[in-house]
N, C-alpha and C. Protein backbone atom coordinates (compact mmCIF):
# COMPACT_ATOMS: atom_id res chain seq x y z
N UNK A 1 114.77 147.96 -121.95
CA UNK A 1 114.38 148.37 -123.27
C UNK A 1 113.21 147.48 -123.70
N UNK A 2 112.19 148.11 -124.49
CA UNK A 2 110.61 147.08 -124.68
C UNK A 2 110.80 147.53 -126.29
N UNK A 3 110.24 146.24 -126.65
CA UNK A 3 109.95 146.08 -128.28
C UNK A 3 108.84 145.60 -128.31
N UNK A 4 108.06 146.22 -129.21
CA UNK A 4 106.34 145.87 -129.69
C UNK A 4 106.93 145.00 -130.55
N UNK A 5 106.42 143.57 -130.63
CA UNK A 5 106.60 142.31 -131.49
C UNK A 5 105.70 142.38 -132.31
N UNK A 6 105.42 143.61 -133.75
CA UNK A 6 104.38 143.63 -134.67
C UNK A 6 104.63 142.34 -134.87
N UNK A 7 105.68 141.82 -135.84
CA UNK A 7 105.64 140.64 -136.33
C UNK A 7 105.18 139.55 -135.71
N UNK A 8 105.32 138.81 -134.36
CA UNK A 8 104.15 137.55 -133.68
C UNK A 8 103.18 138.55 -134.10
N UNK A 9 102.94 139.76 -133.84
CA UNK A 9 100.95 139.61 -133.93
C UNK A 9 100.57 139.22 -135.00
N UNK A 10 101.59 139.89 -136.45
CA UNK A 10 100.97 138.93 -137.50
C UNK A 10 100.99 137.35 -138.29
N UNK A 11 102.01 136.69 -136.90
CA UNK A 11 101.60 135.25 -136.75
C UNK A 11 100.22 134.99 -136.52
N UNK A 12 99.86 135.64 -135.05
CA UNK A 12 98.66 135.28 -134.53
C UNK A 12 97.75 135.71 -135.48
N UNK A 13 97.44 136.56 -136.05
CA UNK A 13 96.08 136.87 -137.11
C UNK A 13 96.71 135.82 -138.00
N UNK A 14 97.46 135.49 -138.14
CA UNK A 14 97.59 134.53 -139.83
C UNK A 14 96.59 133.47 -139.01
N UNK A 15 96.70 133.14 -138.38
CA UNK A 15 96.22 131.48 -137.61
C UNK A 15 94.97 131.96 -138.09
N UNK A 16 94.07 132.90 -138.11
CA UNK A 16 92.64 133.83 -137.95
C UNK A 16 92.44 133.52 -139.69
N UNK A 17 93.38 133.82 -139.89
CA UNK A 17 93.44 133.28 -141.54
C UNK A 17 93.32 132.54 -142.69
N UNK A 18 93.87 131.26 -142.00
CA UNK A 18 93.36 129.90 -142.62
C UNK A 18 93.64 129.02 -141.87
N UNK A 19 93.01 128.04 -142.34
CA UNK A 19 92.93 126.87 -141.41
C UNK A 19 91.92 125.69 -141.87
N UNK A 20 92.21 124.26 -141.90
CA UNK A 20 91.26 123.47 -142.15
C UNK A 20 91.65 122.50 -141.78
N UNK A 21 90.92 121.07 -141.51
CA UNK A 21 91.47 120.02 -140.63
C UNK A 21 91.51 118.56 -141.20
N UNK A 22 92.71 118.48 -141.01
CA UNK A 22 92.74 116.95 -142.07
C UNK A 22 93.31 116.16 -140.90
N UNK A 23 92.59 114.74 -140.72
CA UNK A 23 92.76 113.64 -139.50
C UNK A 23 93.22 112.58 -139.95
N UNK A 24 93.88 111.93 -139.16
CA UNK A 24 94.45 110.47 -139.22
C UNK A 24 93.43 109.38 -138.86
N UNK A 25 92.73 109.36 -138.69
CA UNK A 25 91.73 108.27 -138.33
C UNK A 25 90.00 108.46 -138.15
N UNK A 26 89.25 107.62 -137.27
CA UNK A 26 88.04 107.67 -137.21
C UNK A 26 87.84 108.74 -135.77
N UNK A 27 89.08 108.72 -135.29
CA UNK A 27 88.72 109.46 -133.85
C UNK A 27 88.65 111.00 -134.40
N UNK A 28 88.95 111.46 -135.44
CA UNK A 28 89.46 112.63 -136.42
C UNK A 28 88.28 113.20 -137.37
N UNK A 29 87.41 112.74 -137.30
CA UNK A 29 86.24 112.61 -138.23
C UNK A 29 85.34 113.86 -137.56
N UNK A 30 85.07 114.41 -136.35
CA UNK A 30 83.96 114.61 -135.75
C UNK A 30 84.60 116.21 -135.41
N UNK A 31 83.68 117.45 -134.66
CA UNK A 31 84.04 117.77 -134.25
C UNK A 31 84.60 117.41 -132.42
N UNK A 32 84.10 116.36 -132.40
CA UNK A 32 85.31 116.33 -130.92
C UNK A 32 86.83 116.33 -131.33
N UNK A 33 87.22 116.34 -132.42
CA UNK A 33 89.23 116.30 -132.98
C UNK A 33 89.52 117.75 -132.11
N UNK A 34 88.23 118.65 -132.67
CA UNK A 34 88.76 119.79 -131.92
C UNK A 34 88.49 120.76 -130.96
N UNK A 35 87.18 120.20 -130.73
CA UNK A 35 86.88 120.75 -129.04
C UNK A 35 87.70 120.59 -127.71
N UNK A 36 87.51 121.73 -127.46
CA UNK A 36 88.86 122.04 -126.20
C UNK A 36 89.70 122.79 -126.33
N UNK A 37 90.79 123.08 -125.49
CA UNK A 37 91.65 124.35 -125.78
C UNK A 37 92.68 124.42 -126.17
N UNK A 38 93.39 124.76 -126.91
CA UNK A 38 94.53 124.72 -128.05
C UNK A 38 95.64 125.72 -127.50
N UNK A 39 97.06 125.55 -127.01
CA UNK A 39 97.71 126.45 -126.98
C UNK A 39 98.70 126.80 -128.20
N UNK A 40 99.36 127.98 -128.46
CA UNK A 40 100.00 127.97 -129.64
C UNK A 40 101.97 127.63 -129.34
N UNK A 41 102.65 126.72 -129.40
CA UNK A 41 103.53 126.04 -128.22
C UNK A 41 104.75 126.45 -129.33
N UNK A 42 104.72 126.37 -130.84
CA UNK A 42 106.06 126.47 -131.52
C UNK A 42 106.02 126.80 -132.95
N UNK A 43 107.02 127.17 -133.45
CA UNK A 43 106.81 127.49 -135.22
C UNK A 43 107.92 126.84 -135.62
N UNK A 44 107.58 125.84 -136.83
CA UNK A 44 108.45 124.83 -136.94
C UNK A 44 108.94 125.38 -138.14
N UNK A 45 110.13 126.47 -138.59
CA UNK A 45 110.14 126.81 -139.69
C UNK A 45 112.19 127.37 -140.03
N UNK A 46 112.45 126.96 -141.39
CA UNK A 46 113.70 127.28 -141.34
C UNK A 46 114.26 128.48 -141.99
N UNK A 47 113.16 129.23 -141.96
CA UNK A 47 113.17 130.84 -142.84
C UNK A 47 114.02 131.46 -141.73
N UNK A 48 114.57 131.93 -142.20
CA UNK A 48 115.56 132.92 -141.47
C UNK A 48 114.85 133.99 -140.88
N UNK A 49 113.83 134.60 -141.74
CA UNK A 49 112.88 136.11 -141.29
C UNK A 49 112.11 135.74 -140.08
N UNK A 50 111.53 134.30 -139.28
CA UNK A 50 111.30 133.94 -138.42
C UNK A 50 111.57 133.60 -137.26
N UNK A 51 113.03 133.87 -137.30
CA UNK A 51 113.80 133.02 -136.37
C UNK A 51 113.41 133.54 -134.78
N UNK A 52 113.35 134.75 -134.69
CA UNK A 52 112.93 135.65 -133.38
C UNK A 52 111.72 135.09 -133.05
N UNK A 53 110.61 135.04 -133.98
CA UNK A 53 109.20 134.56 -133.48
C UNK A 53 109.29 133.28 -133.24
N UNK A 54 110.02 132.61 -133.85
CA UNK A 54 110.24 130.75 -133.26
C UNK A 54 111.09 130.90 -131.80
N UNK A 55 111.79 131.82 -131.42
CA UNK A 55 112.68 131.69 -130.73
C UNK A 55 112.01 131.83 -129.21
N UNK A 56 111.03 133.25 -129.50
CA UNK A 56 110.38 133.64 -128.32
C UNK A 56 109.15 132.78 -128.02
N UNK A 57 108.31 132.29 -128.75
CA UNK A 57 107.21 131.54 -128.88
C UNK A 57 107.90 130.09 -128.41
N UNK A 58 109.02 129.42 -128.77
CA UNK A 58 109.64 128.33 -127.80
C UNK A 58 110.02 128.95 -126.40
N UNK A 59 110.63 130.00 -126.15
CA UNK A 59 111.36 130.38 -124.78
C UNK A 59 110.02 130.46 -124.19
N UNK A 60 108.52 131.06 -124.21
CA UNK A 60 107.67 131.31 -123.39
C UNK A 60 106.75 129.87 -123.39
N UNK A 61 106.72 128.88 -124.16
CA UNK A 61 106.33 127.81 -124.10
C UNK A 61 106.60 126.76 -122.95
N UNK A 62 108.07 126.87 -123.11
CA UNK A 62 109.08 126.28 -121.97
C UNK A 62 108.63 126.68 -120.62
N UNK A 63 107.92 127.80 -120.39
CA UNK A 63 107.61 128.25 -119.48
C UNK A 63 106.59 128.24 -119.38
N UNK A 64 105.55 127.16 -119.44
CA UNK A 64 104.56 127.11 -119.64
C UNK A 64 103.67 128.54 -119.68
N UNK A 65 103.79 129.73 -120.50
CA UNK A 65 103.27 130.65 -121.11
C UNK A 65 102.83 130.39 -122.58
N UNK A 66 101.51 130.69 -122.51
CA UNK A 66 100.76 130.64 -123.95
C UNK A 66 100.29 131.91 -124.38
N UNK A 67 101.14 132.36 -125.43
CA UNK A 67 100.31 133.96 -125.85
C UNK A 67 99.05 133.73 -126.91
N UNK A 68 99.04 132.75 -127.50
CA UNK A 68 97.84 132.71 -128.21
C UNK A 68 97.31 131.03 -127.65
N UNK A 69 95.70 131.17 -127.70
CA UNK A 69 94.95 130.07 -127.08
C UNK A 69 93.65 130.21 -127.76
N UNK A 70 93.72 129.40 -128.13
CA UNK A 70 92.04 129.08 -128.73
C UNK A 70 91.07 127.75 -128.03
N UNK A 71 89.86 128.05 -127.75
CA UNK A 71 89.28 127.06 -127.02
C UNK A 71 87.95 126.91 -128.20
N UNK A 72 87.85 125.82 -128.80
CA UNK A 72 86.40 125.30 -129.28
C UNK A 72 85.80 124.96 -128.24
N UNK A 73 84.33 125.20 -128.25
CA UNK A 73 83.71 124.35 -127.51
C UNK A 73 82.56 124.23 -128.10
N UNK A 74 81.82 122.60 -127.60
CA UNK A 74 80.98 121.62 -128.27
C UNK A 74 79.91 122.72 -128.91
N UNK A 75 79.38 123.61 -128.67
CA UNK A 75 78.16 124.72 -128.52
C UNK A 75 78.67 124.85 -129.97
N UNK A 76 79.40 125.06 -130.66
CA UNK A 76 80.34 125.52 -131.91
C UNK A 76 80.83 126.99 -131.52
N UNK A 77 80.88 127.60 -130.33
CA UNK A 77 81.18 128.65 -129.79
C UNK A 77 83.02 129.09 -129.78
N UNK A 78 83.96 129.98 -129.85
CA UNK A 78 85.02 130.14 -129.94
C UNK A 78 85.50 131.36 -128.97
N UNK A 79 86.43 130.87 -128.25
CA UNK A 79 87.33 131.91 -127.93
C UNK A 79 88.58 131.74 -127.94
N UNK A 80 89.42 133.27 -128.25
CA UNK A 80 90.34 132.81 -129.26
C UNK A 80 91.10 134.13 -128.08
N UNK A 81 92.20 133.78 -127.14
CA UNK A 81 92.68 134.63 -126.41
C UNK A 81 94.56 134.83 -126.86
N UNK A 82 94.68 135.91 -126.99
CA UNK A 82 96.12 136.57 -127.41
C UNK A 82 96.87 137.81 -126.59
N UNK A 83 97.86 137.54 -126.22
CA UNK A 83 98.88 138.37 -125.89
C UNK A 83 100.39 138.88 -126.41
N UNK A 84 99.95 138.68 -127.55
CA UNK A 84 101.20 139.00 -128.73
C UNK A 84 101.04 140.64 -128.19
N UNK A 85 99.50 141.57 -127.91
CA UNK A 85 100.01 143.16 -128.05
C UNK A 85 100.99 142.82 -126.86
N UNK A 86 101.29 142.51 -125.91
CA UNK A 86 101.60 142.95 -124.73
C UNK A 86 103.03 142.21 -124.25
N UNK A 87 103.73 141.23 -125.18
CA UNK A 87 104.91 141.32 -125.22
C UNK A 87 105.75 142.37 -125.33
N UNK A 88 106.93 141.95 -124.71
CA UNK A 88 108.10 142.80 -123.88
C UNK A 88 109.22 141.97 -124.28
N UNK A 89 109.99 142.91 -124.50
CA UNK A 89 111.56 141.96 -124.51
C UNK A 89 112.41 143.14 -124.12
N UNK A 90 112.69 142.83 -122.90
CA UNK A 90 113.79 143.85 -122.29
C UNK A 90 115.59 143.22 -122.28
N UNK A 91 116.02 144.02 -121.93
CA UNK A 91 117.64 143.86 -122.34
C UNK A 91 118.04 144.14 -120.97
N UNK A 92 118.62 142.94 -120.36
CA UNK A 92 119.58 143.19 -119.31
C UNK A 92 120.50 142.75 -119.16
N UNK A 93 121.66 142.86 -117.92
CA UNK A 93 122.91 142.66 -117.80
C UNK A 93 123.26 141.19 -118.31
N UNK A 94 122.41 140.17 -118.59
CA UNK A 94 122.07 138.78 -118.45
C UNK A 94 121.92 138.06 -119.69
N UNK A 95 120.99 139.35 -120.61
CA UNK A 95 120.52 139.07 -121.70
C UNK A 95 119.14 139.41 -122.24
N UNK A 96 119.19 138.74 -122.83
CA UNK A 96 117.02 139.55 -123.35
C UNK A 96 116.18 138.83 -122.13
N UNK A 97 115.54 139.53 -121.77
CA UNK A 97 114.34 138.93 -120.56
C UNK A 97 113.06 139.18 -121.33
N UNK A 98 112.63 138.10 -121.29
CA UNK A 98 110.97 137.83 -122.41
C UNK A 98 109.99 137.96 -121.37
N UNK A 99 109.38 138.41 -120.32
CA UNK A 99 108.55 137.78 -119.32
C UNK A 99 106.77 137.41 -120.07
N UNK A 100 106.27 136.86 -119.57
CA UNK A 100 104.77 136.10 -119.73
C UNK A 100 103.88 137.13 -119.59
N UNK A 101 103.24 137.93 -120.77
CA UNK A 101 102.20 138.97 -120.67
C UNK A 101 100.90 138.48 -119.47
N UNK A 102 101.16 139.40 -118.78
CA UNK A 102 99.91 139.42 -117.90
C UNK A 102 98.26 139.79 -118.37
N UNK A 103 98.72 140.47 -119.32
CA UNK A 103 97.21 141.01 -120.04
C UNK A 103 96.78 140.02 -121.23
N UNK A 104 95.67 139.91 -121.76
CA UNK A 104 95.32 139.30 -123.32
C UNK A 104 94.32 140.01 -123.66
N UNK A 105 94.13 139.63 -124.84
CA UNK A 105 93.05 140.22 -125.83
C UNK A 105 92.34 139.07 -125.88
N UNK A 106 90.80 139.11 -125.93
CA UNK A 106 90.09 137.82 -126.55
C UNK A 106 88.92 138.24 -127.34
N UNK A 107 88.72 137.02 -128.40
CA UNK A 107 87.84 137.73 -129.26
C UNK A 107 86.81 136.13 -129.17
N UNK A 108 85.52 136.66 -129.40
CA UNK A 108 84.75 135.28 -129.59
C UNK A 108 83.99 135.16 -131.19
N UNK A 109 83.46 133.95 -130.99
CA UNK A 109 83.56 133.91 -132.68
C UNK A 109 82.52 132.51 -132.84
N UNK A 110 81.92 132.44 -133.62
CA UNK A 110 81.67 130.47 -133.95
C UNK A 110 82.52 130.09 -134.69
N UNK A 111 82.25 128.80 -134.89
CA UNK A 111 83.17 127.87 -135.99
C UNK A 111 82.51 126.63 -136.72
N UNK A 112 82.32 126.02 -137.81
CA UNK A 112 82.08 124.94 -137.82
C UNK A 112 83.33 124.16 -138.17
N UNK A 113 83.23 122.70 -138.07
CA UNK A 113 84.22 122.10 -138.91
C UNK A 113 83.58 120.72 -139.17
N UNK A 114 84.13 120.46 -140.20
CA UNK A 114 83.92 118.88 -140.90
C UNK A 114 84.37 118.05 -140.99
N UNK A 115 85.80 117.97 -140.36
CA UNK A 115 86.55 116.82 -140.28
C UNK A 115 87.67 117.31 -141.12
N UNK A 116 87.59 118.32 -142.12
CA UNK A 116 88.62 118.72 -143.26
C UNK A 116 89.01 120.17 -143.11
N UNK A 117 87.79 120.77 -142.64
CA UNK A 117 87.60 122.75 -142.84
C UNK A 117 87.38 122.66 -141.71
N UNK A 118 88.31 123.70 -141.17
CA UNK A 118 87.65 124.84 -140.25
C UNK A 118 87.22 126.20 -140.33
N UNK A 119 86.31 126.28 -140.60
CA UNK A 119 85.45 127.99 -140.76
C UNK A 119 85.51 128.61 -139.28
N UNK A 120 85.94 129.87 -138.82
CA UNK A 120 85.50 130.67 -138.37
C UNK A 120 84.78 132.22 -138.99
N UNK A 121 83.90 132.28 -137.52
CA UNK A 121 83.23 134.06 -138.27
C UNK A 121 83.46 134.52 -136.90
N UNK A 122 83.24 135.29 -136.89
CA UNK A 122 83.09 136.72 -136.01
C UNK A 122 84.17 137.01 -135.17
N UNK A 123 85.07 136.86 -135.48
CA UNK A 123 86.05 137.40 -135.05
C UNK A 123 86.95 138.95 -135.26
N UNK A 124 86.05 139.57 -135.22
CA UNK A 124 86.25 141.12 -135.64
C UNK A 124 86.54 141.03 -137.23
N UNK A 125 86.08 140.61 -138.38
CA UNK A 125 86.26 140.34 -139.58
C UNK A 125 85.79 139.36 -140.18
N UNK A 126 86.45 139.43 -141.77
CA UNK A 126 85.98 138.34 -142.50
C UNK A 126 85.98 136.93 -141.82
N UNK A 127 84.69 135.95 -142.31
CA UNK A 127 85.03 134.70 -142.20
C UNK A 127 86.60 134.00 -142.86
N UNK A 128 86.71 133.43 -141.76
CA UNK A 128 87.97 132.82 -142.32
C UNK A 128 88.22 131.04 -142.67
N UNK A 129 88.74 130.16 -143.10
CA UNK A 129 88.66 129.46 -143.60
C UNK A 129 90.38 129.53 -143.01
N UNK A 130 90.53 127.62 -142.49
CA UNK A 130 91.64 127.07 -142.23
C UNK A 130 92.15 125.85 -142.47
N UNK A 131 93.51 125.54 -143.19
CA UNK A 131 93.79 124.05 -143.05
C UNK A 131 94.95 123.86 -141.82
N UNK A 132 93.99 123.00 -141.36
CA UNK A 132 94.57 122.18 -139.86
C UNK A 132 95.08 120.83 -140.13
N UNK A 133 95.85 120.55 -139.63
CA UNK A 133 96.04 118.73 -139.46
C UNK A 133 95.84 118.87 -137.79
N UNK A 134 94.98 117.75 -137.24
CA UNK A 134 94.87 117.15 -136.14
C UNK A 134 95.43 116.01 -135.52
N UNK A 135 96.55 115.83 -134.78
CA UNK A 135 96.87 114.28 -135.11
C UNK A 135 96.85 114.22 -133.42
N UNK A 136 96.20 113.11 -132.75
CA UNK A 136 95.84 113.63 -131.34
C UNK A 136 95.93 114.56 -130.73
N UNK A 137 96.70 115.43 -129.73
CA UNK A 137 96.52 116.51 -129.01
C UNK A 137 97.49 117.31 -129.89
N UNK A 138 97.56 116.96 -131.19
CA UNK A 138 98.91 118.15 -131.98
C UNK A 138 97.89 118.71 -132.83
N UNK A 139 97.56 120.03 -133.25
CA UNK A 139 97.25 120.52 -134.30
C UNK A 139 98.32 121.60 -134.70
N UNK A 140 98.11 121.49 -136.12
CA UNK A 140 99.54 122.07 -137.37
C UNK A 140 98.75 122.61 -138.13
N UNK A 141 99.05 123.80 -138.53
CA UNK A 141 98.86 125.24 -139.20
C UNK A 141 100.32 125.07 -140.59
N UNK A 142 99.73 125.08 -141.38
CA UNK A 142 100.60 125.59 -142.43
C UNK A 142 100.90 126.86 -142.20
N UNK A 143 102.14 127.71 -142.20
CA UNK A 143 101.93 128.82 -141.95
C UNK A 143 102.45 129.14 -143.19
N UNK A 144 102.95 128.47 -144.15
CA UNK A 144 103.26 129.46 -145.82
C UNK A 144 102.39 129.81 -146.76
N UNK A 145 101.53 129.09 -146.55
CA UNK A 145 99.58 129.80 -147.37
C UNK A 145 99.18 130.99 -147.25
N UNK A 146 99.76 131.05 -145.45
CA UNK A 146 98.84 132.30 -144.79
C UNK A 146 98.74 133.83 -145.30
N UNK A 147 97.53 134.54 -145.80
CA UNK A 147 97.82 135.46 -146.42
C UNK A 147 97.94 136.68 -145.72
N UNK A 148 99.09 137.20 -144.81
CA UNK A 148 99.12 138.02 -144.10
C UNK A 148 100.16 139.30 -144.80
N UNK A 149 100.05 140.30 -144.77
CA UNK A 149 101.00 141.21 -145.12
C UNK A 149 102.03 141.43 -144.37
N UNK A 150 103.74 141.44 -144.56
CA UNK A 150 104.63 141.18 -144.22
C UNK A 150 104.55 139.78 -143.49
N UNK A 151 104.04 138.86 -143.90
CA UNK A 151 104.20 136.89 -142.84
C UNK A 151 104.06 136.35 -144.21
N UNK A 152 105.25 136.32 -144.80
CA UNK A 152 105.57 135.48 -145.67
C UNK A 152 106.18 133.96 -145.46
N UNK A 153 106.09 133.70 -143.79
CA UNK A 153 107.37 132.62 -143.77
C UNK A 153 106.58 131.12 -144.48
N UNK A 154 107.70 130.14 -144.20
CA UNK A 154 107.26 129.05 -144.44
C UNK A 154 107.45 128.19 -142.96
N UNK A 155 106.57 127.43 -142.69
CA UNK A 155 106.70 126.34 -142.02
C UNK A 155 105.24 126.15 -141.38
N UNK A 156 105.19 125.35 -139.89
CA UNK A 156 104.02 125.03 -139.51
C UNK A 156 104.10 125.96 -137.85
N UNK A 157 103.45 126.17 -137.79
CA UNK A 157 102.74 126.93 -136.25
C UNK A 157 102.03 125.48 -135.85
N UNK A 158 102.43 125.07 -134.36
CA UNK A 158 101.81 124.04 -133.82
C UNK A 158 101.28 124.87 -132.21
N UNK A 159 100.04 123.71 -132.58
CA UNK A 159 98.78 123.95 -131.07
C UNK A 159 98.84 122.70 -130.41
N UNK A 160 98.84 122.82 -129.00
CA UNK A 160 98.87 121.55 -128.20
C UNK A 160 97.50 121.68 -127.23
N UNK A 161 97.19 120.68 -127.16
CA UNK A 161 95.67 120.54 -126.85
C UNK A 161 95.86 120.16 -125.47
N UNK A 162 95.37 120.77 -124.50
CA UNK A 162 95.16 120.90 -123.13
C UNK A 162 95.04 119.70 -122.45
């Protein structure tokens, strides 16, 4: 049995959503905090309406599977790769089987950032505007700001840096 996971996709566009970057130190200041590639590893949140998207987004993590990945690079250039369409959750004798989408979507985009904001554009839409915390290879997404229709949750979406 396969289920389209609308709901992760509108995790992943929330991330598209906002975002801005607040650092712990002098190493935090520049854009090197966030050049390089970002996987999306967990959702740290105790809303009940989330629990499936924290659940599957940890089970495919564990497995070293990343459905959403974003790579800055120095150029201010972006690619921002997702496989939320192409999750599966089948039902067998065993239990739910999640397997690791073989396909993604990627979209490219620029970005600037300042040490505080992260702006992206071109990502099939409006510029978007993000608050990030960077704290070495962890970046944290507020995800209760995010203005997505039906992604009301609260907590943080975390990226682990390659």
């Amino acid at each position: 049995m396969k289920f389209k996971l609308s709901a992760m996709a509108l995790l992943i566009a929330a991330v598209f959503s906002c975002s801005s970057d607040k650092e712990d130190g002098p190493d935090y200041t520049d854009t090197t905090a966030i050049t390089g590639t970002w996987d999306a590893t967990q959702l740290e949140t105790e809303d009940p309406g989330a629990v499936l998207q924290k659940q599957i987004l940890a089970h495919l993590s564990e497995r070293d599977c990343y459905i959403l990945t974003f790579t800055f690079n120095e150029d201010l250039s972006l690619l921002a790769e997702n496989g939320v369409n192409y999750l599966e959750v089948n039902a067998t004798e065993d239990g739910l089987d999640i397997p690791c989408p073989e396909e993604r979507n990627s979209d490219t985009g620029t970005y600037t950032y300042d040490g505080e904001i992260l702006k992206i554009e071109d990502l099939d839409g409006p510029p978007l505007n993000a608050e990030v915390t960077i704290e070495g290879s962890r970046m944290t997404i507020d995800a209760k700001n995010l203005d997505i229709p039906n992604f009301d949750y609260t907590g943080k979406l975390i990226f682990r840096k390659r």
